[in-house]
C-alpha atoms as a PDB file:
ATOM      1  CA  UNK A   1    -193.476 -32.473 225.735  1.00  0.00           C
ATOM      2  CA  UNK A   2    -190.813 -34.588 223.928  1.00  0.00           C
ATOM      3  CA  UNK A   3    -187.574 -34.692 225.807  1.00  0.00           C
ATOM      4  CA  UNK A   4    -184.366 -34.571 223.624  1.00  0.00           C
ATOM      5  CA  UNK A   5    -182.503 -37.857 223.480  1.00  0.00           C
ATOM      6  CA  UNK A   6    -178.551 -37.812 224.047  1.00  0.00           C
ATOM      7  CA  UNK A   7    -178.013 -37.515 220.736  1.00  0.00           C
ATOM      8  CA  UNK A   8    -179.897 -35.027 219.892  1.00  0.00           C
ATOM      9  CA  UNK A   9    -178.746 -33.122 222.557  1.00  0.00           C
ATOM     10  CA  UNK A  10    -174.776 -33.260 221.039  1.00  0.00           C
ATOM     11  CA  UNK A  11    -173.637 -30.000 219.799  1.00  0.00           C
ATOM     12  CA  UNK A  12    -172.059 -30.558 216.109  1.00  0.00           C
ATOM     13  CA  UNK A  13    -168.934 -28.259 215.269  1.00  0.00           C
ATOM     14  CA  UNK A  14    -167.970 -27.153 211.470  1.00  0.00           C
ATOM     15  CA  UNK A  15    -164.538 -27.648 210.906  1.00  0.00           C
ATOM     16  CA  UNK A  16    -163.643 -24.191 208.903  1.00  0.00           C
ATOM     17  CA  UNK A  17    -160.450 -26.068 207.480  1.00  0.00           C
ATOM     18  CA  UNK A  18    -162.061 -28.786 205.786  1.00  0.00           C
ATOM     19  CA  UNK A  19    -165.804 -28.425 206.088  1.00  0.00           C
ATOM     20  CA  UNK A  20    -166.223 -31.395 208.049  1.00  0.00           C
ATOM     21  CA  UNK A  21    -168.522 -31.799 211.752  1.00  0.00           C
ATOM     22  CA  UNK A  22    -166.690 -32.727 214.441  1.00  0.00           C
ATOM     23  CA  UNK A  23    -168.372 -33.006 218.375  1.00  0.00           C
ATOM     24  CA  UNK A  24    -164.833 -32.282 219.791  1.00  0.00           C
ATOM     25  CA  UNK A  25    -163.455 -29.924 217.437  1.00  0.00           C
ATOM     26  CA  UNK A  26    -161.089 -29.067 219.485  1.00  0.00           C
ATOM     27  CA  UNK A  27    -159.439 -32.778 218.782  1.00  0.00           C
ATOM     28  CA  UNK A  28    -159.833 -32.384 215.341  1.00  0.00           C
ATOM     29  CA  UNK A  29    -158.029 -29.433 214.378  1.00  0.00           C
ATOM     30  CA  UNK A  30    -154.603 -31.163 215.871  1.00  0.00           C
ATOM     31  CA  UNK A  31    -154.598 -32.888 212.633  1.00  0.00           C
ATOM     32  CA  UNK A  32    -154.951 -29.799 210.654  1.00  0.00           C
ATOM     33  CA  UNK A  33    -152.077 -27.887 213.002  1.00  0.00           C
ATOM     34  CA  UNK A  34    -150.188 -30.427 213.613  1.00  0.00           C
ATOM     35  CA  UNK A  35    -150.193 -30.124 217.702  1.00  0.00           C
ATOM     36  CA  UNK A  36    -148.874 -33.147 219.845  1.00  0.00           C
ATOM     37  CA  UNK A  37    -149.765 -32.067 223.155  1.00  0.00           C
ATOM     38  CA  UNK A  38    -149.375 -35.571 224.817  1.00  0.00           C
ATOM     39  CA  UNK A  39    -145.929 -36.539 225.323  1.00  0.00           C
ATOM     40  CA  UNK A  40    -144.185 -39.938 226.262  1.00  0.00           C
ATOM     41  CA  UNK A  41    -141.596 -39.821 229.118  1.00  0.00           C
ATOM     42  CA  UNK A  42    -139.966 -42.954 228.450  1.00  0.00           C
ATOM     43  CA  UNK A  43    -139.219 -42.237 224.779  1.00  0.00           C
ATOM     44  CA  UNK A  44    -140.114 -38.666 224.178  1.00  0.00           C
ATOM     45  CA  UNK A  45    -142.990 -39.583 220.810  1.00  0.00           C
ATOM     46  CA  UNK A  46    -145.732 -37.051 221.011  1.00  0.00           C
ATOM     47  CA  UNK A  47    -148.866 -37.882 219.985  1.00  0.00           C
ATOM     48  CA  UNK A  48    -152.346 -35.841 219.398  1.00  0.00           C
ATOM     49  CA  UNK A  49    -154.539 -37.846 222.057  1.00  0.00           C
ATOM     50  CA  UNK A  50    -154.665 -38.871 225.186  1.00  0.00           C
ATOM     51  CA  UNK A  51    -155.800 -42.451 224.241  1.00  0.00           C
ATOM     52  CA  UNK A  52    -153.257 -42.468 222.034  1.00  0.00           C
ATOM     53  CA  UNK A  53    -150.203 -42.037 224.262  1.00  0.00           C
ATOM     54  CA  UNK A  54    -152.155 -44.912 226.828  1.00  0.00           C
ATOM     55  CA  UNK A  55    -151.963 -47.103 224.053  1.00  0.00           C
ATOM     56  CA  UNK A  56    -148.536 -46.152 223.131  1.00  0.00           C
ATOM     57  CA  UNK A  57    -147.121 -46.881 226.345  1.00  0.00           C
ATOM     58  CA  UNK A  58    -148.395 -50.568 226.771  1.00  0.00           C
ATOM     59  CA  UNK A  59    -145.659 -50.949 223.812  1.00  0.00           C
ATOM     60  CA  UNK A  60    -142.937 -49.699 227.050  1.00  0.00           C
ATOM     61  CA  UNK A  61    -144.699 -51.967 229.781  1.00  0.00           C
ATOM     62  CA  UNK A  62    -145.499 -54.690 228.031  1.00  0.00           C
ATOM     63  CA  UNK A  63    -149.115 -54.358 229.058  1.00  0.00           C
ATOM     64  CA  UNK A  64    -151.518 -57.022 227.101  1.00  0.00           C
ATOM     65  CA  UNK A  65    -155.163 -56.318 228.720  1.00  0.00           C
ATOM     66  CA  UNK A  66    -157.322 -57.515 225.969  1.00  0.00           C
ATOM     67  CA  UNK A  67    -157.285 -61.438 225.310  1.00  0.00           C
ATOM     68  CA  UNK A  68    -158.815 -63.344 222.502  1.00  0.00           C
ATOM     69  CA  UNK A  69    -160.956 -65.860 224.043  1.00  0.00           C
ATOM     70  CA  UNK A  70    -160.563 -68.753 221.424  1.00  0.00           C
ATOM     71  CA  UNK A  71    -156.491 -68.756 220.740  1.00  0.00           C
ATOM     72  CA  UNK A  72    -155.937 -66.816 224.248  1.00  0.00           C
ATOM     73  CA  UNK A  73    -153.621 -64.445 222.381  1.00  0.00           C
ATOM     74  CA  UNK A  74    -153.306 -61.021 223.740  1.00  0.00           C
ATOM     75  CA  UNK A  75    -153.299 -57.551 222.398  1.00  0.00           C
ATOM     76  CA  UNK A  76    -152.757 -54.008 223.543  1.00  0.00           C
ATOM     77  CA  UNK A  77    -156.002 -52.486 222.359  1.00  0.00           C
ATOM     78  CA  UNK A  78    -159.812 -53.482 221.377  1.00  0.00           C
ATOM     79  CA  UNK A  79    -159.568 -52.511 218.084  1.00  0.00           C
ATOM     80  CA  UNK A  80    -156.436 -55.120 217.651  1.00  0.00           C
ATOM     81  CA  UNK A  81    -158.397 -57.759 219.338  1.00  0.00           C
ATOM     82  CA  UNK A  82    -161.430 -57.092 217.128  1.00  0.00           C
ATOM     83  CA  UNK A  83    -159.400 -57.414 213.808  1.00  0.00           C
ATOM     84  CA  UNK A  84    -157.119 -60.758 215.523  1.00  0.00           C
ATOM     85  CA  UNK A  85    -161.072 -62.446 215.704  1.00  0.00           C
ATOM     86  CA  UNK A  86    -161.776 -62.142 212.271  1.00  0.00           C
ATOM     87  CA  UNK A  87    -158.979 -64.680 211.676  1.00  0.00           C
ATOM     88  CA  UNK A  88    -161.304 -67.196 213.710  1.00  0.00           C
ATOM     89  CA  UNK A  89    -164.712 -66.148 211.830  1.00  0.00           C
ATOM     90  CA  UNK A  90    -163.221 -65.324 208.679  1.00  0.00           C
ATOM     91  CA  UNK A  91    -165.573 -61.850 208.783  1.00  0.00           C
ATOM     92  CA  UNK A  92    -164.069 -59.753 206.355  1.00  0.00           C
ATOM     93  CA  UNK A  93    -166.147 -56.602 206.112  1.00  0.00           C
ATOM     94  CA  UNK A  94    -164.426 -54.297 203.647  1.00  0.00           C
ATOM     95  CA  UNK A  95    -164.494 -54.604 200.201  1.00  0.00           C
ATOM     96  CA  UNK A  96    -162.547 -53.650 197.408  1.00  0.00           C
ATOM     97  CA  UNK A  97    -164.967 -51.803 194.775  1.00  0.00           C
ATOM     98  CA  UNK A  98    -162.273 -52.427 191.822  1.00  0.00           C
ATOM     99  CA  UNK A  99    -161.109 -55.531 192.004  1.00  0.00           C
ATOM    100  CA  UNK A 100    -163.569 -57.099 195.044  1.00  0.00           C
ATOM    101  CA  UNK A 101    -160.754 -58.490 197.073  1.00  0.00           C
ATOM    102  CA  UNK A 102    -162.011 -58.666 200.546  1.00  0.00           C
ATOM    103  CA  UNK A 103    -159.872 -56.961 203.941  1.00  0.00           C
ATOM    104  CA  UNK A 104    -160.519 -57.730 207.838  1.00  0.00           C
ATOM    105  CA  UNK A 105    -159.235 -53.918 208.694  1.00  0.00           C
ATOM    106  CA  UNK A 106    -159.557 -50.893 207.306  1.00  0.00           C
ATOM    107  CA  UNK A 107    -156.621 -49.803 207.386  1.00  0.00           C
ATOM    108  CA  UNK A 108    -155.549 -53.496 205.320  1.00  0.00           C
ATOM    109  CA  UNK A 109    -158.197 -52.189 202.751  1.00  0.00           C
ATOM    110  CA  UNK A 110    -156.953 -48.533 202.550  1.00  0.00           C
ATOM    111  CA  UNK A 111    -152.973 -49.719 201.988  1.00  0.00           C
ATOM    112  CA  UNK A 112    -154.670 -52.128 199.560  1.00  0.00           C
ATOM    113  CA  UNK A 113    -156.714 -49.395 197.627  1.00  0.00           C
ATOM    114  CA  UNK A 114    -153.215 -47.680 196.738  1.00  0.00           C
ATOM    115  CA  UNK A 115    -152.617 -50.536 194.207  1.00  0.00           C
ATOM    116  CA  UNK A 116    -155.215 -49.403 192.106  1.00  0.00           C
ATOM    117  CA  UNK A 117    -154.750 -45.826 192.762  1.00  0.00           C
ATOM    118  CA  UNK A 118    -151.175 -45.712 192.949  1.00  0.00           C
ATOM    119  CA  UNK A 119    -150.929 -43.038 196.252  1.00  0.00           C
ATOM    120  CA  UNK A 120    -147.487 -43.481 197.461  1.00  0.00           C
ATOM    121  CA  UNK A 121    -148.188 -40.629 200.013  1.00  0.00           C
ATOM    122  CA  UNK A 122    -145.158 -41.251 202.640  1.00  0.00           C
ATOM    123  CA  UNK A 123    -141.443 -39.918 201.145  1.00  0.00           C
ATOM    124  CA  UNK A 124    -137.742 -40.835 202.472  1.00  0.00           C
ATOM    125  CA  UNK A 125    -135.923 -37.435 203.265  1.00  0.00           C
ATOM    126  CA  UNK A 126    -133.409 -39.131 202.342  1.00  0.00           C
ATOM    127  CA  UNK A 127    -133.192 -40.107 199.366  1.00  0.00           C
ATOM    128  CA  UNK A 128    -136.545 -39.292 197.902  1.00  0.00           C
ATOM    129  CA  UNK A 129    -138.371 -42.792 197.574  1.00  0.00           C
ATOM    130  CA  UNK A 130    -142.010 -42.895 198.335  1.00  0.00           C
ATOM    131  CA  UNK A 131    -144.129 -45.815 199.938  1.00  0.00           C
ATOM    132  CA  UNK A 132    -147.845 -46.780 200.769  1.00  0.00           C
ATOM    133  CA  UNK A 133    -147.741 -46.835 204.388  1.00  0.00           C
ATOM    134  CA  UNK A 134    -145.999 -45.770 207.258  1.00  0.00           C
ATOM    135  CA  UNK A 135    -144.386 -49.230 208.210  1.00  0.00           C
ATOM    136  CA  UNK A 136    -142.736 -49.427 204.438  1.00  0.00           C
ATOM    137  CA  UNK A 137    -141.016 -45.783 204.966  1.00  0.00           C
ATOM    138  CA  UNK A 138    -140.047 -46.632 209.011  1.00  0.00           C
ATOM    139  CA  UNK A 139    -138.598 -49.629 207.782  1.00  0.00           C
ATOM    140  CA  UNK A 140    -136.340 -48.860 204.509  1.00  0.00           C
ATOM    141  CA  UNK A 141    -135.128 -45.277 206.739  1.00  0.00           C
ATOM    142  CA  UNK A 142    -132.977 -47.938 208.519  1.00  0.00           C
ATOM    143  CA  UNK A 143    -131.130 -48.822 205.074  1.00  0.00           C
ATOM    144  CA  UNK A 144    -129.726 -45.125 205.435  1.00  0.00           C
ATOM    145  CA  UNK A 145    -129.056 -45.488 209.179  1.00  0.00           C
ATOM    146  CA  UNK A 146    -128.016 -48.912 209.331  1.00  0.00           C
ATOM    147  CA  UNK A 147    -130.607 -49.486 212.298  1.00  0.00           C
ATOM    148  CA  UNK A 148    -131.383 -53.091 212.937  1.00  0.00           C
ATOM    149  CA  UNK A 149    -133.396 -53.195 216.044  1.00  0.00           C
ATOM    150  CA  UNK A 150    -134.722 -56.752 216.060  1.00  0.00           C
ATOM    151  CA  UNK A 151    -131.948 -59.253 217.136  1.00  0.00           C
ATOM    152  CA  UNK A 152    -132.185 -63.356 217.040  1.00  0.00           C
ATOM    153  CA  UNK A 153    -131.354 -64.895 220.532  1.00  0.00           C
ATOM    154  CA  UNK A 154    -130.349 -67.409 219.236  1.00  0.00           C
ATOM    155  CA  UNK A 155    -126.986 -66.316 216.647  1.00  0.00           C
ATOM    156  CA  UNK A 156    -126.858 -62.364 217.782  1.00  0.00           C
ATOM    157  CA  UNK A 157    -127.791 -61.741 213.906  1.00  0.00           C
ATOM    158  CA  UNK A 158    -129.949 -58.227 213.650  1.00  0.00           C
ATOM    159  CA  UNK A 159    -132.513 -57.381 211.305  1.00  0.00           C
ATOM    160  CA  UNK A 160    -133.946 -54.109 210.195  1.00  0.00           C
ATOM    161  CA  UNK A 161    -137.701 -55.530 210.642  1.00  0.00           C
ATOM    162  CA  UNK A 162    -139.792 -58.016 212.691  1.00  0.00           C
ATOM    163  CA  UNK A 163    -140.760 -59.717 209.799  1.00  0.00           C
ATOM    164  CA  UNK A 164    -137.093 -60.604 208.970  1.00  0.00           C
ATOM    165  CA  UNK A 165    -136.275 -61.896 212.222  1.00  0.00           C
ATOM    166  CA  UNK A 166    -139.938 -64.339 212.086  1.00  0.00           C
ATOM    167  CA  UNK A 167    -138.304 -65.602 208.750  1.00  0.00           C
ATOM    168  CA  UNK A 168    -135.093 -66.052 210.152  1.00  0.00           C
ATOM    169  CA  UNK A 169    -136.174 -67.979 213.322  1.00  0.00           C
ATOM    170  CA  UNK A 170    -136.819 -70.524 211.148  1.00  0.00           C
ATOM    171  CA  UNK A 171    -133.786 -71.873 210.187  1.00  0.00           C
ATOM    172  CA  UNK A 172    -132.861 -72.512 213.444  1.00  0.00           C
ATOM    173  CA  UNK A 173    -136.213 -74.273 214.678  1.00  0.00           C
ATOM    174  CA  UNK A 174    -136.805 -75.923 211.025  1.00  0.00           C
ATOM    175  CA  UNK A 175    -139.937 -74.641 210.968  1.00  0.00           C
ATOM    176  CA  UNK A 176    -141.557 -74.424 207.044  1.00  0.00           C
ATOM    177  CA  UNK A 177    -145.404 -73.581 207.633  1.00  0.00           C
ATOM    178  CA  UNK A 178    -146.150 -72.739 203.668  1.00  0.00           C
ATOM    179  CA  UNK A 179    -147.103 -75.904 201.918  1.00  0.00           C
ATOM    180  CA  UNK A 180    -147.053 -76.657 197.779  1.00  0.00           C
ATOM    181  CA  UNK A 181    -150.268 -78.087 197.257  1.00  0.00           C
ATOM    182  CA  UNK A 182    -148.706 -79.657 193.733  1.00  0.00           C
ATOM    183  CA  UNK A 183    -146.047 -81.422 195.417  1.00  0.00           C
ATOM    184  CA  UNK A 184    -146.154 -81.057 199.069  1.00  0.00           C
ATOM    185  CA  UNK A 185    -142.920 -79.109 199.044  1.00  0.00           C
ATOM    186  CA  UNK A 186    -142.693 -76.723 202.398  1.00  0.00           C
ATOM    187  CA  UNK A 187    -141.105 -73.598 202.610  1.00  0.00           C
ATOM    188  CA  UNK A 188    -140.390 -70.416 204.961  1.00  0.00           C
ATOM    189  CA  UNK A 189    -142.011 -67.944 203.310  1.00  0.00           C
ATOM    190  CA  UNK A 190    -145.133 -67.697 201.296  1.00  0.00           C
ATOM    191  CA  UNK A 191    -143.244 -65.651 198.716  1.00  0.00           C
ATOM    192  CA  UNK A 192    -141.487 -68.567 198.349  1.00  0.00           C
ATOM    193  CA  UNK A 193    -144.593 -70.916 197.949  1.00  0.00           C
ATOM    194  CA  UNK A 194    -145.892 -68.377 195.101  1.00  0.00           C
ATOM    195  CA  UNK A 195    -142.277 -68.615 193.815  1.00  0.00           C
ATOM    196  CA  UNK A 196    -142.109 -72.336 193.254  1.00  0.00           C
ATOM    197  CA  UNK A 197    -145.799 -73.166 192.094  1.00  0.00           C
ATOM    198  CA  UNK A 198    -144.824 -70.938 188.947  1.00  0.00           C
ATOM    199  CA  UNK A 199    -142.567 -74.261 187.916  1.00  0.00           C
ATOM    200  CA  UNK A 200    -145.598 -76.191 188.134  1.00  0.00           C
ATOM    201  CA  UNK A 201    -148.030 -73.695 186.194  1.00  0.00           C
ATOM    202  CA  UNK A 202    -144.937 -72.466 183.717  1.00  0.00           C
ATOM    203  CA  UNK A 203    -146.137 -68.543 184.476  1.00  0.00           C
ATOM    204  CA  UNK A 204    -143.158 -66.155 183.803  1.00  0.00           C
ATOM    205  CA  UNK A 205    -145.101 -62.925 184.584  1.00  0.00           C
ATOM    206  CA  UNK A 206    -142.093 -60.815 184.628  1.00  0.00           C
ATOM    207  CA  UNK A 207    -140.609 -59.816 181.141  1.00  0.00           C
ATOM    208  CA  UNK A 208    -137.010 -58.165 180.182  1.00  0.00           C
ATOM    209  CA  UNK A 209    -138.575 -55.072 178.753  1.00  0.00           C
ATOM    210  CA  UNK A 210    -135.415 -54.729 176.360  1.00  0.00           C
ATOM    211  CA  UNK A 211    -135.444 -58.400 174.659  1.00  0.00           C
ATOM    212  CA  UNK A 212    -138.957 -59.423 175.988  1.00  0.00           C
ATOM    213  CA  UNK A 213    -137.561 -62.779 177.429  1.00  0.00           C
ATOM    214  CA  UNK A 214    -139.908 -63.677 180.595  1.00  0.00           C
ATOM    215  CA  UNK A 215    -138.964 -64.307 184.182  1.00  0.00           C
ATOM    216  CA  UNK A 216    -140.878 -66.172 186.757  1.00  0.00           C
ATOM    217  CA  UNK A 217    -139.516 -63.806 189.686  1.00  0.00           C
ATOM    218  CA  UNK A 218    -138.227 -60.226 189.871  1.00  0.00           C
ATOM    219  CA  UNK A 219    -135.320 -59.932 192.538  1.00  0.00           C
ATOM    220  CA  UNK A 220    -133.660 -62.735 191.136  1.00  0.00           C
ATOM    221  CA  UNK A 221    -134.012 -63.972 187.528  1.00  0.00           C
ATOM    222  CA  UNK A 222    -134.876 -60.946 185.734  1.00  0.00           C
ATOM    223  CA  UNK A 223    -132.524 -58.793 188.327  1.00  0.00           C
ATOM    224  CA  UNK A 224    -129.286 -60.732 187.092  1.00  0.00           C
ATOM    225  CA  UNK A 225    -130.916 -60.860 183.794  1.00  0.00           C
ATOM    226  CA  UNK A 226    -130.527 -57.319 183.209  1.00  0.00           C
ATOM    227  CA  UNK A 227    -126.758 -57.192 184.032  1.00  0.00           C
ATOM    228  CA  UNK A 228    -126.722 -58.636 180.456  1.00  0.00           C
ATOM    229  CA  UNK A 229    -128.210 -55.407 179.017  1.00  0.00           C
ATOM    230  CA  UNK A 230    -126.743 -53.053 181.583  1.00  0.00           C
ATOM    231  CA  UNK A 231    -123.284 -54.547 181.586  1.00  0.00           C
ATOM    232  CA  UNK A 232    -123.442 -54.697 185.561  1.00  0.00           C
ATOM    233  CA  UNK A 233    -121.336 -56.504 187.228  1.00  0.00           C
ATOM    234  CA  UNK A 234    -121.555 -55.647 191.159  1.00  0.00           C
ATOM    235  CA  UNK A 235    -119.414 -58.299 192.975  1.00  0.00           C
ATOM    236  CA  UNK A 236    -115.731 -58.527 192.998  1.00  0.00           C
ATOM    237  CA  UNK A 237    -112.964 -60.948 192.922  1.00  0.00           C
ATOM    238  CA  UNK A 238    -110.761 -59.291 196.405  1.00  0.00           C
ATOM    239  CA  UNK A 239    -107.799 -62.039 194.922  1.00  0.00           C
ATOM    240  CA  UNK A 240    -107.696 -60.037 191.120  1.00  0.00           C
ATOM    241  CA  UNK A 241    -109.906 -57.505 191.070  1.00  0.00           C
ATOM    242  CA  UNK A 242    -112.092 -59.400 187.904  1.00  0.00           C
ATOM    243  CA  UNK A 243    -115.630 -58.262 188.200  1.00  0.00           C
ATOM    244  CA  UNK A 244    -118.889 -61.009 188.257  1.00  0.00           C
ATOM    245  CA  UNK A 245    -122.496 -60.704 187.192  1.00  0.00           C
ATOM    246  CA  UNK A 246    -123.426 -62.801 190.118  1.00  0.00           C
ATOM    247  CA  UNK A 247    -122.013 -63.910 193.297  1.00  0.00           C
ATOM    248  CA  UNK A 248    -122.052 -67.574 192.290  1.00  0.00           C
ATOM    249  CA  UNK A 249    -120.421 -66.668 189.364  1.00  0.00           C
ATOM    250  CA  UNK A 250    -117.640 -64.587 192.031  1.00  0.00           C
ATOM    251  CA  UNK A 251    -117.456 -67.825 194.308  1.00  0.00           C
ATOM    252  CA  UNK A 252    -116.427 -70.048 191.251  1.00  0.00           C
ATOM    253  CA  UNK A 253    -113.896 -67.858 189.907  1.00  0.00           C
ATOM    254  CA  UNK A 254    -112.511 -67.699 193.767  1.00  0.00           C
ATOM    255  CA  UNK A 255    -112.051 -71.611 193.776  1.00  0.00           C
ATOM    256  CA  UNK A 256    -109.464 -71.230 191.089  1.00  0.00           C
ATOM    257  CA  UNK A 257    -107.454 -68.951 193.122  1.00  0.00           C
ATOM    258  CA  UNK A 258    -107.600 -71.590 196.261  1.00  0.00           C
ATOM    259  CA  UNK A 259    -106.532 -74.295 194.147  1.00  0.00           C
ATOM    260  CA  UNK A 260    -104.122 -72.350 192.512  1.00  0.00           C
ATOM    261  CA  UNK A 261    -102.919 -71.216 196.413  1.00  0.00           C
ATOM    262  CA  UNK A 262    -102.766 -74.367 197.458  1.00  0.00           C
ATOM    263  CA  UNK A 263    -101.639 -76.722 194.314  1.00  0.00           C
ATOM    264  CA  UNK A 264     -97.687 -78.731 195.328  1.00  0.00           C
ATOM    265  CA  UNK A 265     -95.492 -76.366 193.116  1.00  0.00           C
ATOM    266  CA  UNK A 266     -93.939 -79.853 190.459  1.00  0.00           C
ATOM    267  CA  UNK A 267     -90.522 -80.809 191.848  1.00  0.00           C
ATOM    268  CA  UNK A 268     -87.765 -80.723 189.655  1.00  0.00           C
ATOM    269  CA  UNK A 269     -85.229 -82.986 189.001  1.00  0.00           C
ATOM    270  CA  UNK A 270     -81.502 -81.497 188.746  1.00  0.00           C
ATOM    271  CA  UNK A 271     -79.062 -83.439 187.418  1.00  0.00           C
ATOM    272  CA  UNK A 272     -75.348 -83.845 187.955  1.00  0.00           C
ATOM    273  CA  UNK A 273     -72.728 -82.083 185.758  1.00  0.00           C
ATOM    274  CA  UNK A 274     -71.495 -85.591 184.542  1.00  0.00           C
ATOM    275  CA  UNK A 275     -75.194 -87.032 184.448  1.00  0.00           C
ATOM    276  CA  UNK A 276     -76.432 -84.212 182.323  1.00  0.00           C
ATOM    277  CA  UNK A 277     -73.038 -84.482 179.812  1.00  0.00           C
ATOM    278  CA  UNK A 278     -73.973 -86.210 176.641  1.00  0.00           C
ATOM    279  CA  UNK A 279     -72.486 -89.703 176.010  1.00  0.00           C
ATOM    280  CA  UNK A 280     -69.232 -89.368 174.213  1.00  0.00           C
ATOM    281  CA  UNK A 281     -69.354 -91.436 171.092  1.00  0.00           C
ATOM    282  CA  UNK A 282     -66.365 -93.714 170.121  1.00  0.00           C
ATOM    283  CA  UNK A 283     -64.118 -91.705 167.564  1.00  0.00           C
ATOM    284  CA  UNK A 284     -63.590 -93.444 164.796  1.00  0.00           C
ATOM    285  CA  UNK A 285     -59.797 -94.054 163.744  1.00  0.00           C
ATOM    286  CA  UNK A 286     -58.274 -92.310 160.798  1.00  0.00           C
ATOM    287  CA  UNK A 287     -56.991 -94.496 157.833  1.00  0.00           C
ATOM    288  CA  UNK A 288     -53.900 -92.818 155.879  1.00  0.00           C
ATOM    289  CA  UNK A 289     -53.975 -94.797 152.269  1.00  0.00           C
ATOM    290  CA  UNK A 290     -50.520 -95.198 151.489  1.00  0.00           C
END
């Protein structure tokens, strides 16, 4: 007589919702009803999992148990660890079908799989705008609420994101880890990098799509570009009132009222009643013929 094995002896349950089998169904159906029945007491964020919540409050204590035995890093769960130790074997296991682009999570390859698809399934209440993950929408809410939740230590500036305040940092410790390969340039970003190689290469990938004319980045070049079209002009002289395209056009224009502020008014020269009477010619006697 065969005796079952463990799995075999699992009991599989048909989700009625969605048709898939589940062996804690239980679980599952929290994602269909919505139910957060594990709640954190230092900040009050439910969540559908017990795991979850453990996880959750290692981001309270601080708590680090999993280290990465080649950089000695630490993370807050397995699964984090796993992913960070790809960036030492260079394992990356899931692969884009479209384009064959190549992810070390996949949650990396499903945010990446929205390029090609377009899903921008997370919306702003707010104002309507929709984003591919999670992070994006948590992150432009705080342009509506004026959050900014990451400070620098070193100048008291805030920033809305972690990212910001990493990019910040480093123009206080002079720190420029992206490298031109052309010219050896460094920079802060790798934006930045991608930015600059495009005056080596010539690429303009960004056109005006009113006169055609190409740009080689979007927030800047083609942005002011457009003003042209548009007839926007967003910053303001506080001195007149005159309205700029740009702020380095605003700056300029506010030199002339400095100068002007602080030009020596021309002295002038007042001269005396008797000084400023014209010369009195000699008369000229009068000859009676006889």
């Amino acid at each position: 007589m065969l005796t079952p094995t463990h799995e075999e002896r699992k009991t599989s349950f048909k989700c009625d919702t969605c048709g898939k089998d589940f062996n804690e169904l239980t679980v599952h159906m929290r994602t269909h009803t919505g139910e957060k029945p594990y709640s954190c007491k230092t900040c009050g964020k439910d969540f559908r999992h017990q795991s979850s919540l453990l996880t959750h409050m290692r981001t309270h204590t601080g708590e680090r148990p999993y280290s990465c035995k080649t950089c000695g890093k630490d993370f807050r769960t397995t699964s984090a660890l796993t992913i960070h130790m790809r960036t030492h074997t260079g394992e990356k296991p899931y692969s884009c079908k479209t384009c064959g682009k190549d992810f070390r999570s996949t949650s990396a390859f499903t945010i990446h799989m929205r390029t090609h698809t377009g899903e921008k399934p997370y919306s702003c209440k707010t104002c309507g705008k929709t984003f591919r993950f999670h992070g994006e929408l948590t992150i432009h809410t705080r342009t509506h609420t004026g959050e900014r939740p990451y400070p620098c230590k070193k100048c008291g500036r805030a920033f809305r994101n972690n990212r910001e305040l990493t990019i910040h940092m480093r123009t206080h410790t002079g720190d420029k880890p992206y490298l031109c390969a052309t010219c050896k340039k460094r920079f802060n970003t790798m934006s930045d990098v991608k930015r600059h190689m495009r005056t080596h290469t010539g690429e303009k990938p960004y056109p005006c799509k009113t006169c055609r004319k190409r740009f080689n980045n979007i927030n800047g070049d083609l942005t002011v570009h457009m003003r042209i079209h548009t007839g926007e002009k967003p910053f303001t002289c506080k001195t007149c009132g005159k309205r700029f395209i740009t702020m380095s056009d605003t700056n300029r224009h506010m030199r002339i009222h400095h100068l002007n502020k602080h030009k020596e008014p021309a002295i002038k020269t007042v001269s005396s009643p008797q000084q400023s009477a014209s010369p009195t010619r000699p008369r000229t006697p009068t000859v009676i013929e006889p």
